[in-house]
Protein backbone atom coordinates (compact mmCIF):
# COMPACT_ATOMS: atom_id res chain seq x y z
CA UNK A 1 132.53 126.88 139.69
CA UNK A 2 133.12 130.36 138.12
CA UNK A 3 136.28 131.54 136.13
CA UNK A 4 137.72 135.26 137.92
CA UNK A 5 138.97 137.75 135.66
CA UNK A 6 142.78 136.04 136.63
CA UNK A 7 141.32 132.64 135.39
CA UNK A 8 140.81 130.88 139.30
CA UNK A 9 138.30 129.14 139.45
CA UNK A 10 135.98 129.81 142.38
CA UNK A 11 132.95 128.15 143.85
CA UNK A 12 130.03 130.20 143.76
CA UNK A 13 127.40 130.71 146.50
CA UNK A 14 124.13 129.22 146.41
CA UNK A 15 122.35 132.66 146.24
CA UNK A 16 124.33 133.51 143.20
CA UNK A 17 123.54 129.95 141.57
CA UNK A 18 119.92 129.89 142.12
CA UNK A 19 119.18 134.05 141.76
CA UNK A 20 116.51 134.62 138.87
CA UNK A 21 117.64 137.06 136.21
CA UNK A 22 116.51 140.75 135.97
CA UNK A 23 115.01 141.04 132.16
CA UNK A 24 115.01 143.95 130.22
CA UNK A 25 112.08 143.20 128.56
CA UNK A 26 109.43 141.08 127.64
CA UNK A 27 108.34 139.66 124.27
CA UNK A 28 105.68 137.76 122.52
CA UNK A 29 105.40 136.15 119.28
CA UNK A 30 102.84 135.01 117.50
CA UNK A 31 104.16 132.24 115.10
CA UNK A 32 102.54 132.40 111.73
CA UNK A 33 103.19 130.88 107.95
CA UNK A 34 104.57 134.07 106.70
CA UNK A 35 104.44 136.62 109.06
CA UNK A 36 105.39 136.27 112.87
CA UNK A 37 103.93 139.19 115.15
CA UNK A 38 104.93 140.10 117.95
CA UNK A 39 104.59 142.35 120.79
CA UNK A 40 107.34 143.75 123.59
CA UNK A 41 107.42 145.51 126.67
CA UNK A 42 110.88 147.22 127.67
CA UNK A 43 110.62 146.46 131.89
CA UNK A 44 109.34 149.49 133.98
CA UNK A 45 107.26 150.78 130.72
CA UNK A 46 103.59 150.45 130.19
CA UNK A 47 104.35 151.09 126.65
CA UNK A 48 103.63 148.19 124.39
CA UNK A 49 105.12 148.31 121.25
CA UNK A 50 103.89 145.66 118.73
CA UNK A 51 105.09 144.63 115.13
CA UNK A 52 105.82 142.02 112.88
CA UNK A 53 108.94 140.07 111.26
CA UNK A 54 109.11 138.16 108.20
CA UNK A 55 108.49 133.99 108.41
CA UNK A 56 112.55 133.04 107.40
CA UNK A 57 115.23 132.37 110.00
CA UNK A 58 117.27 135.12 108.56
CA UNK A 59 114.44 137.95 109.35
CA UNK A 60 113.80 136.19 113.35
CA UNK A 61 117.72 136.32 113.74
CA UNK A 62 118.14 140.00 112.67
CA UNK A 63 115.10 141.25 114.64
CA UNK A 64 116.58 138.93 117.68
CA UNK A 65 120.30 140.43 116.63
CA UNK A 66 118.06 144.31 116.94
CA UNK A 67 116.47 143.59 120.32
CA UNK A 68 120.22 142.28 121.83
CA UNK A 69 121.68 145.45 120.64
CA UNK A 70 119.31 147.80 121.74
CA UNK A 71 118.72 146.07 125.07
CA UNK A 72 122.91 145.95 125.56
CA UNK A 73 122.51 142.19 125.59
CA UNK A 74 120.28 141.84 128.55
CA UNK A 75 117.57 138.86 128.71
CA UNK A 76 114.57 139.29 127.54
CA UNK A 77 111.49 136.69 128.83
CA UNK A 78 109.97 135.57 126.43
CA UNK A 79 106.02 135.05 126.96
CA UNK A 80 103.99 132.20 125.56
CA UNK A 81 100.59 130.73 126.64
CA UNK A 82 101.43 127.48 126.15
CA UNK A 83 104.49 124.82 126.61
CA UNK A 84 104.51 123.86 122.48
CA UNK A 85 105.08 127.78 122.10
CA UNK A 86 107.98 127.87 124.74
CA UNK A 87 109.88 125.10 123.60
CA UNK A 88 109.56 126.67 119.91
CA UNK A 89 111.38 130.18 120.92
CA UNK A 90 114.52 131.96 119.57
CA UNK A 91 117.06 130.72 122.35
CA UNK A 92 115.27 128.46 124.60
CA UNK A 93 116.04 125.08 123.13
């Protein structure tokens, strides 16, 4: 059930319930003891633009806080090789 902009509540379809999301981008990080690196590709770009953020929770949330803003709050997916690395991501716990 989904909320309208006059606050009924309405039953959604099954193609809107199961529909995967279109994301603006797609990021990889590269956990590390005091540097986390990273690399990100904006969808429908074969640029790759790569980088690094400092190890404290403060430095992942602003970079996070960065990519929301400049992606206008679309998802991003995040990449990992491995379950332990998904499970580990900004957002996904």
């Amino acid at each position: 059930m989904q909320q309208d902009d006059h606050g009924i509540l309405r039953q959604s379809s099954a193609t809107e319930e199961n529909r995967e999301p279109v994301f603006a981008a797609f990021s990889a990080i590269d956990w590390a003891d005091k540097q986390h690196y990273w690399s990100l590709q904006v969808a429908g770009s074969d640029k790759v633009e790569r980088g690094s953020v400092e190890n404290s929770p403060e430095a992942v949330e602003c970079w996070i806080t960065q990519l929301s803003r400049r992606l206008a709050g679309q998802p991003i997916a995040p990449v990992a090789s491995s379950e332990e690395e998904w499970r580990t991501y900004p957002g996904t716990r």
